[in-house]
Protein backbone atom coordinates (compact mmCIF):
# COMPACT_ATOMS: atom_id res chain seq x y z
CA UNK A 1 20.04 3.36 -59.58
CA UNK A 2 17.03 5.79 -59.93
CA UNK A 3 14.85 2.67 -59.52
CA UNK A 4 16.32 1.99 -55.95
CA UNK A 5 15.68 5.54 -54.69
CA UNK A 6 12.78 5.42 -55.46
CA UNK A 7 12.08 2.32 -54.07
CA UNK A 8 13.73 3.29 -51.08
CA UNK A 9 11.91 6.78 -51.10
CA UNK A 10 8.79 5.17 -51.25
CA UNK A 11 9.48 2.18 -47.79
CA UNK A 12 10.96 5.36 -46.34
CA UNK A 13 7.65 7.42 -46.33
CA UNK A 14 5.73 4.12 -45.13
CA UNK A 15 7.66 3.70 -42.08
CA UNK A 16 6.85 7.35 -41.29
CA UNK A 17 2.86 6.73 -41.70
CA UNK A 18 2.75 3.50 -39.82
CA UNK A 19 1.42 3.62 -36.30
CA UNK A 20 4.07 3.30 -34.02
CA UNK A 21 3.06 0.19 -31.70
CA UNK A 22 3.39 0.84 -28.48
CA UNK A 23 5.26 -2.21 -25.89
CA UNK A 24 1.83 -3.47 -23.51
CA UNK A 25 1.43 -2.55 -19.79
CA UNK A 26 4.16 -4.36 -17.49
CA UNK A 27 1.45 -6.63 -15.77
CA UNK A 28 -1.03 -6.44 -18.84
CA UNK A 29 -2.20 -10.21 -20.04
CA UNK A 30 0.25 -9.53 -23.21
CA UNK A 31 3.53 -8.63 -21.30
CA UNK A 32 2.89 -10.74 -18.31
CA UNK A 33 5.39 -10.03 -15.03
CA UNK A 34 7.92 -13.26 -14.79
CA UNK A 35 8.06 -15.18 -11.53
CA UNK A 36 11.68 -16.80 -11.58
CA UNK A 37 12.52 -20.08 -9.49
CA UNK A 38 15.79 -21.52 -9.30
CA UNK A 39 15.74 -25.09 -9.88
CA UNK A 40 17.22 -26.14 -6.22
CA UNK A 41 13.97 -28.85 -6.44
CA UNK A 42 11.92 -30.57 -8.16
CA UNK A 43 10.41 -28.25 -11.18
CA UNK A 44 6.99 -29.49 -10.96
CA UNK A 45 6.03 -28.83 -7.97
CA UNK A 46 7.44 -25.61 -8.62
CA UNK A 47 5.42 -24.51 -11.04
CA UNK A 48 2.47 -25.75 -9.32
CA UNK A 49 3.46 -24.15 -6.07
CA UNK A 50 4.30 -20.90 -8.01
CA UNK A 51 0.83 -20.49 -9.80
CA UNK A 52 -0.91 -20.58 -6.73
CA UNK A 53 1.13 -17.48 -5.67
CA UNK A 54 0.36 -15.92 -9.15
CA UNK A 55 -3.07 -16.56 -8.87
CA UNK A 56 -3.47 -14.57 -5.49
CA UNK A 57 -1.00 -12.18 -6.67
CA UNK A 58 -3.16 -11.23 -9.90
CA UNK A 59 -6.17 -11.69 -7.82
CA UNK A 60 -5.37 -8.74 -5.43
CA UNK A 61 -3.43 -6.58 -8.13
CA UNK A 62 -4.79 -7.33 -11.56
CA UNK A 63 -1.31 -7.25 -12.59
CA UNK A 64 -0.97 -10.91 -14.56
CA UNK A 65 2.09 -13.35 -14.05
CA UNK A 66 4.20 -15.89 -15.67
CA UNK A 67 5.49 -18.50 -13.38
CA UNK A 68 8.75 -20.44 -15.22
CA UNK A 69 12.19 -22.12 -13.48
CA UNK A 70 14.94 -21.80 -15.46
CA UNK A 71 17.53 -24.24 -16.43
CA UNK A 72 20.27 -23.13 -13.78
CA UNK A 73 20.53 -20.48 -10.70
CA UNK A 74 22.73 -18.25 -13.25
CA UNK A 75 20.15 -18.63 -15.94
CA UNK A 76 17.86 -17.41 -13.32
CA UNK A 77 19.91 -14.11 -12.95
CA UNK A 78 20.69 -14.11 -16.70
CA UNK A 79 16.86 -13.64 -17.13
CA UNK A 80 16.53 -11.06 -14.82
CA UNK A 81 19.25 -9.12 -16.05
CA UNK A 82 17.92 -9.54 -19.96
CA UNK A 83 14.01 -8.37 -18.41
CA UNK A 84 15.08 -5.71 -16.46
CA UNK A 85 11.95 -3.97 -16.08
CA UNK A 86 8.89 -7.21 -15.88
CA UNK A 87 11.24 -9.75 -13.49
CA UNK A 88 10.94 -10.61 -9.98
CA UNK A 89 12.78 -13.94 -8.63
CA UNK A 90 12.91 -15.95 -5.69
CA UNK A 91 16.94 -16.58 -5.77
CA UNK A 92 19.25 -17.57 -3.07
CA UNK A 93 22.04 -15.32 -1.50
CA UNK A 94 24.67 -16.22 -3.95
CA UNK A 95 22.60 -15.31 -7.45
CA UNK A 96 21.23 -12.61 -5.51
CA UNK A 97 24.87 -10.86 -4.96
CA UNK A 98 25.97 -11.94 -8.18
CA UNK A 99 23.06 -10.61 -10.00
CA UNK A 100 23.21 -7.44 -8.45
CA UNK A 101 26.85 -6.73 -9.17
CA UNK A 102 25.85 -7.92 -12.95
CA UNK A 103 22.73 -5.23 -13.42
CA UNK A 104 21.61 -3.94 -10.54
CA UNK A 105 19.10 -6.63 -9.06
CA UNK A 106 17.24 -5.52 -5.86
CA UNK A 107 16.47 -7.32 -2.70
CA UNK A 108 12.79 -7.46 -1.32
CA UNK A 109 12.16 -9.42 1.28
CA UNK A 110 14.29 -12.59 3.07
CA UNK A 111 12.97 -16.00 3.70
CA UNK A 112 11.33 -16.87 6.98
CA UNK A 113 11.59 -20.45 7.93
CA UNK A 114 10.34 -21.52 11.56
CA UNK A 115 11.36 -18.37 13.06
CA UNK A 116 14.94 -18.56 11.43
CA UNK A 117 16.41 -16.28 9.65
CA UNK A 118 19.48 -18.32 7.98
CA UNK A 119 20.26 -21.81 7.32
CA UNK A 120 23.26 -23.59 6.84
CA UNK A 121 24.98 -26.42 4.25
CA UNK A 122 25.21 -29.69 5.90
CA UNK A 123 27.98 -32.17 4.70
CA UNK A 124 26.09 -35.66 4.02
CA UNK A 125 27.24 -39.01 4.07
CA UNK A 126 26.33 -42.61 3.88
CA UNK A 127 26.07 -44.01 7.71
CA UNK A 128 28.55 -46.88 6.40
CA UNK A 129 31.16 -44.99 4.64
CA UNK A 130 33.60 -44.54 7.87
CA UNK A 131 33.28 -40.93 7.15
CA UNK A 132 33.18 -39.15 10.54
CA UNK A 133 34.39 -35.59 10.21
CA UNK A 134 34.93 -33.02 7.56
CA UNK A 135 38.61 -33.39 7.50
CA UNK A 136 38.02 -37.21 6.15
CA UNK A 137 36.24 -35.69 2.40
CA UNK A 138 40.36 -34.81 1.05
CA UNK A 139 40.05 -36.86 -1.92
CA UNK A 140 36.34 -37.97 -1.67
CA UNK A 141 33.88 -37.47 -4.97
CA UNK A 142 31.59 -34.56 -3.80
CA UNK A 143 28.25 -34.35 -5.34
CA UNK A 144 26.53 -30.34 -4.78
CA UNK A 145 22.97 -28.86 -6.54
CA UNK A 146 24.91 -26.32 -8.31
CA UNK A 147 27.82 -24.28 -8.97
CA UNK A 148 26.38 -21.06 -8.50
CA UNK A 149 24.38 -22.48 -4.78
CA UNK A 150 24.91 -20.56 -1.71
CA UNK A 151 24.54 -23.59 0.48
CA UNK A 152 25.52 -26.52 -2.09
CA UNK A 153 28.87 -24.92 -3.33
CA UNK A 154 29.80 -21.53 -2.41
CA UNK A 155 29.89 -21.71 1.65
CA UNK A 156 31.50 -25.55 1.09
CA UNK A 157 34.18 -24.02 -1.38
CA UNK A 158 35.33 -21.50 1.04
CA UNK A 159 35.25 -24.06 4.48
CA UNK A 160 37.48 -26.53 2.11
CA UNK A 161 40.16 -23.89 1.26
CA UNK A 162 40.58 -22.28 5.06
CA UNK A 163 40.77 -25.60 6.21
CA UNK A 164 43.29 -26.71 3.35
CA UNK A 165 40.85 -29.85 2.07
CA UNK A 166 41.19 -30.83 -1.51
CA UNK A 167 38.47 -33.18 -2.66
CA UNK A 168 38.59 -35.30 -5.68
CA UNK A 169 36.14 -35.54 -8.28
CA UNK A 170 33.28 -32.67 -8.18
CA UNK A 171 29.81 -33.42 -9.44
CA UNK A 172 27.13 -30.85 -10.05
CA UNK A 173 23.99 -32.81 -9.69
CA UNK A 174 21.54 -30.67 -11.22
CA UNK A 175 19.55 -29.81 -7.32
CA UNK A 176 19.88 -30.60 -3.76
CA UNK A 177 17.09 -33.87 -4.24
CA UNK A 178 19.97 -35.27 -6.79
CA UNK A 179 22.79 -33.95 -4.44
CA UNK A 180 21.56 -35.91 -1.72
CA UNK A 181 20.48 -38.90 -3.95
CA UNK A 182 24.07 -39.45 -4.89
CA UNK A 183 25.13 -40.01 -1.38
CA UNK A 184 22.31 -42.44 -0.73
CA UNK A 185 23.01 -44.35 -3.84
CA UNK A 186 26.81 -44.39 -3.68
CA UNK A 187 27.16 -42.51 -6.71
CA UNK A 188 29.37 -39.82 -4.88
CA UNK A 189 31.60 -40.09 -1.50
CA UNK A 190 29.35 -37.07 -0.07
CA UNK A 191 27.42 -33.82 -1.24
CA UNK A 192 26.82 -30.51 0.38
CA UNK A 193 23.34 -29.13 0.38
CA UNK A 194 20.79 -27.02 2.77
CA UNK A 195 20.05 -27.65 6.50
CA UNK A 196 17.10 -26.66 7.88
CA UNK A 197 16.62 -27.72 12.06
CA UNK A 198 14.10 -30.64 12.95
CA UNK A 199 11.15 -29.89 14.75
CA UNK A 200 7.81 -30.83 16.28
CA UNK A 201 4.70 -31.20 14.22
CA UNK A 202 3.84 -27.55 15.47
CA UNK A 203 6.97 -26.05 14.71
CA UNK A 204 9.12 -26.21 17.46
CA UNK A 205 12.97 -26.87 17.51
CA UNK A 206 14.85 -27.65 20.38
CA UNK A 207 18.14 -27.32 18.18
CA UNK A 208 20.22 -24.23 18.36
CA UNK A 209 23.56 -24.10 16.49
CA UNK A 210 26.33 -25.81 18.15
CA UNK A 211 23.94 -28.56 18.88
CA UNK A 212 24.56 -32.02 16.98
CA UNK A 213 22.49 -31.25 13.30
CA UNK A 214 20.86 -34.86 13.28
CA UNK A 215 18.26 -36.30 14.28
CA UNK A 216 19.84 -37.77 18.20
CA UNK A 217 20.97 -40.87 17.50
CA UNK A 218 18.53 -43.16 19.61
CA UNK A 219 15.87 -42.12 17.14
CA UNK A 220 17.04 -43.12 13.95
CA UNK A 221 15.73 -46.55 13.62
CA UNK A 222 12.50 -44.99 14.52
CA UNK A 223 12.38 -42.66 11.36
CA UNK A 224 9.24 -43.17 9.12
CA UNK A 225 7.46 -41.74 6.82
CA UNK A 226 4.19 -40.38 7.38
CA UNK A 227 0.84 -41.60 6.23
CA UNK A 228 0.15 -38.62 4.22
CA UNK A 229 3.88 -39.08 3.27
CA UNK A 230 4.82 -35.59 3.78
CA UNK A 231 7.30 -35.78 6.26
CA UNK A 232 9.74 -38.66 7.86
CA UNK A 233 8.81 -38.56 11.62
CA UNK A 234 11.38 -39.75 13.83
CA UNK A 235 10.17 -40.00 17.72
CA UNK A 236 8.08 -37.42 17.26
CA UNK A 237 10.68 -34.93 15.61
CA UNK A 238 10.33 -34.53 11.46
CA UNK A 239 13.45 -33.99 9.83
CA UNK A 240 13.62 -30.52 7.62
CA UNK A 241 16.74 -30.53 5.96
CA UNK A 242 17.74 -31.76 2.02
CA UNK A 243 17.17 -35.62 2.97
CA UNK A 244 13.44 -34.83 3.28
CA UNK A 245 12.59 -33.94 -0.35
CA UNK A 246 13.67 -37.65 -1.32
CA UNK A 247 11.28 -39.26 1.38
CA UNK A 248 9.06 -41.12 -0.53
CA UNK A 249 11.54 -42.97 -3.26
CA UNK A 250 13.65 -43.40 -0.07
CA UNK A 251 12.44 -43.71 3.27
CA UNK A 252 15.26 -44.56 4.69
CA UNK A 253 16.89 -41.81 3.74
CA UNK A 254 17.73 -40.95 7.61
CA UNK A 255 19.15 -44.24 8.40
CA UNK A 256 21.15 -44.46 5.23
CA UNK A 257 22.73 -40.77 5.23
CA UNK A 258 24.03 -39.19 8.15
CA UNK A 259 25.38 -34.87 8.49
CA UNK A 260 28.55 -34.79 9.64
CA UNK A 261 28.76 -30.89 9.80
CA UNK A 262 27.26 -27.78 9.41
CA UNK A 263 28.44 -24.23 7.66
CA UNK A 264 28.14 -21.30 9.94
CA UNK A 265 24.82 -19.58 9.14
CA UNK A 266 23.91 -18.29 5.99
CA UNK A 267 21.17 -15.32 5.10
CA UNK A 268 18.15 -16.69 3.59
CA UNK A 269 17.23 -16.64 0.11
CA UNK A 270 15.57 -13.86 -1.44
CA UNK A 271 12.53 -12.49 -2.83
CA UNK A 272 14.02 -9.68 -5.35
CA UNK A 273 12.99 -7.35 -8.77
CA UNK A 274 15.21 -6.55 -11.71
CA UNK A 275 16.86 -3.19 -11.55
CA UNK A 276 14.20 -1.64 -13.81
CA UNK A 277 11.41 -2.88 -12.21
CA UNK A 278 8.75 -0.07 -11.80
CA UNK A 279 8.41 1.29 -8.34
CA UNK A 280 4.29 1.42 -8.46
CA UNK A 281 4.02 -2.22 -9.47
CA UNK A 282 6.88 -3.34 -6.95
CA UNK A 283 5.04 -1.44 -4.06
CA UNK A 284 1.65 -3.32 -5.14
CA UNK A 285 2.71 -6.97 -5.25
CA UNK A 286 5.14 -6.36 -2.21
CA UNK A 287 1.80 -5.64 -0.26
CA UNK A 288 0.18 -8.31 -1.81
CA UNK A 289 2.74 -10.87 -0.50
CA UNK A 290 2.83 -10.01 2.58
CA UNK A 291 -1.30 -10.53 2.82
CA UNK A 292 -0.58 -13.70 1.14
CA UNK A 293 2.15 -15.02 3.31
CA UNK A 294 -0.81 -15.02 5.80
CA UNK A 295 -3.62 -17.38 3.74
CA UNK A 296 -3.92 -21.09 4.11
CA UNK A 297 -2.77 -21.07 0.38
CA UNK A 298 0.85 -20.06 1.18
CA UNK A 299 1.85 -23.26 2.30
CA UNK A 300 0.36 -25.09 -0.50
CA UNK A 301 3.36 -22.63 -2.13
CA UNK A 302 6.36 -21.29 -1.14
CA UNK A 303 5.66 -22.42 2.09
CA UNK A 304 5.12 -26.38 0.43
CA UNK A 305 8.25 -28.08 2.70
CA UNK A 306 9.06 -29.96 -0.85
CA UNK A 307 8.81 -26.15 -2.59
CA UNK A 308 11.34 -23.83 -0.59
CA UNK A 309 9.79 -24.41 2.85
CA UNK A 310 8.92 -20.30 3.52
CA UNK A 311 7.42 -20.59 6.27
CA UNK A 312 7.11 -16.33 6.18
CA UNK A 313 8.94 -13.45 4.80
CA UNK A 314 10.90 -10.27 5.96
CA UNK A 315 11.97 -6.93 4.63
CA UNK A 316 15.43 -6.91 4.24
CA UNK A 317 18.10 -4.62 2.56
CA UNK A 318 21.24 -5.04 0.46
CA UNK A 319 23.54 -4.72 3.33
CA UNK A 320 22.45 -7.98 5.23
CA UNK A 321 24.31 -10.04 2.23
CA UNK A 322 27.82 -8.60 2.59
CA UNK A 323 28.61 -11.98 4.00
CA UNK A 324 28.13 -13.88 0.87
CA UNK A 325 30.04 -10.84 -1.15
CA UNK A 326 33.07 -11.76 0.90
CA UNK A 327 32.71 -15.13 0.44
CA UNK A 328 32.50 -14.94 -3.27
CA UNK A 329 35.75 -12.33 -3.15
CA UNK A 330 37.56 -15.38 -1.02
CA UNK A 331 37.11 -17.91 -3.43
CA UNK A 332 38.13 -15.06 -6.39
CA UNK A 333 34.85 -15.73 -8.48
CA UNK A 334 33.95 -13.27 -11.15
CA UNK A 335 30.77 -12.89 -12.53
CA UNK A 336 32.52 -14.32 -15.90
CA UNK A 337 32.51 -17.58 -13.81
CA UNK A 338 28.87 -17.08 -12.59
CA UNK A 339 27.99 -17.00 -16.70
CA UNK A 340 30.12 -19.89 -17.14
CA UNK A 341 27.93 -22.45 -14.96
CA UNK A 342 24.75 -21.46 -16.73
């Protein structure tokens, strides 16, 4: 027994003479800031979208940064909640509302896309399925990105159960490219993911909500893709929305899949910090983004139409989401739900 006092007597005066190693800089090449993506497409491109923002980033702050996408939209806000203080994400409204009612997660900036400040889900189907209206999916196999998806679940959720639709079979796909590959390979009845208007090469849309979402129907057959295969140009108009990001393994995504409706509008997703985020930092690479939304590099980045198609950014505030919050209270999800679909 005397042997273990003194034992412990002895580790107990170490402890007190060791340095006391202090956590690195926030920023500092050992405790890098993380840049969070949501998986909504493909992760590669990504990542390689998302270093070219960390690379300007560190260049005009020294700070350094850590791009990474996460398995899942809640594992997103999971990992902002568990780094409170090094954590800034690019997440769409839904996380974002969730996440902030979990610990605290702040809004930035909103998406820019084309002048819009919203978007919409579009219900998809296969131009042979007899499918004409949203009233014809009771009983239908849906296919969406992701349970915890503004535009692929949540918005679609709430439109089925004010207009008393039950579906049948539910599929989470994994992303709006899989979403919308499940319609075009007949794997699911239909699938729910984001609309974005057509438009010119330099832009411009002639759509407006209200308008029909497709592509007008004498221009289908004309739909190709592009020699640099970025886009599918139909008569001049290149289509934005979810078919887009499966253009090259399916070209003919526009004649295959048709929208049959849109949501009402939607806020765009955000740029936001985790609730412990330090204020000098945040001010810093808030700055830099905005001088970076204005480089050529920015669209080889966010603004990549196969990354998340930013075409700019906005400052926005809390308050501009209370949309989605009453969504999420309509459908009666807790954030015990949001954990569950991570």
């Amino acid at each position: 027994m005397k042997r273990i006092s003194m034992f412990l007597a002895v580790f107990m005066a170490l402890i007190m003479i060791l340095p006391v190693v202090a956590q690195a800089e926030i920023g500092s090449e050992e405790n890098p800031i993380k840049v969070l993506f949501v998986p909504s497409v493909e992760a590669n491109t990504i990542v390689t979208g998302g270093e070219i923002m960390a690379k300007a980033l560190h260049d005009a702050t020294g700070y350094f940064f850590e791009v990474s996408v996460p398995t899942s939209f809640a594992a997103t806000v999971e990992e902002m909640c568990a780094s409170p203080d090094n954590t800034m994400g690019f997440i769409p409204a839904k996380p974002y509302v969730l996440g902030s009612e979990l610990c605290g997660v702040d809004v930035a900036f909103a998406a820019l896309r084309y002048g819009f400040k919203e978007y919409w889900s579009e219900f998809i189907v296969r131009r042979d399925s007899g499918i004409e209206k949203i009233e014809d999916l009771a009983g239908k196999k849906w296919a969406f990105p992701d349970a915890a998806s503004t535009s692929g679940y949540t918005v679609p959720s709430v439109m089925f159960k004010k207009l008393g639709i039950k579906v049948g079979e539910e599929v989470q796909a994994g992303g709006h490219n899989q979403a919308v590959k499940a319609v075009y390979n007949g794997e699911a009845d239909f699938a729910t993911v984001f609309y974005s208007a057509f438009r010119t090469p330099e832009g411009v849309s002639p759509w407006k909500y209200g308008d029909p979402p497709d592509i007008p129907e004498d221009l289908i057959d004309s739909c190709v893709l592009t020699e640099d295969k970025k886009n599918i140009d139909c008569g001049g108009y290149l289509v934005k929305d979810a078919r887009a990001n499966i253009r090259e393994e399916a070209p003919d995504v526009v004649q295959k899949v048709k929208i049959i409706a849109l949501s009402e509008a939607i806020p765009n997703d955000t740029l936001s910090f985790g609730p412990d985020f330090p204020a000098d930092i945040r001010a810093k690479i808030e700055e830099a983004l905005i001088a970076f939304a204005d480089t050529p590099e920015w669209a080889e980045s966010i603004g990549n139409p196969d990354f998340y198609d930013w075409t700019g950014l906005e400052r926005t505030d809390d308050t501009n989401y209370d949309i989605v919050r009453q969504m999420v209270a309509e459908l009666g999800e807790t954030l015990d739900d949001f954990r569950k679909s991570n």
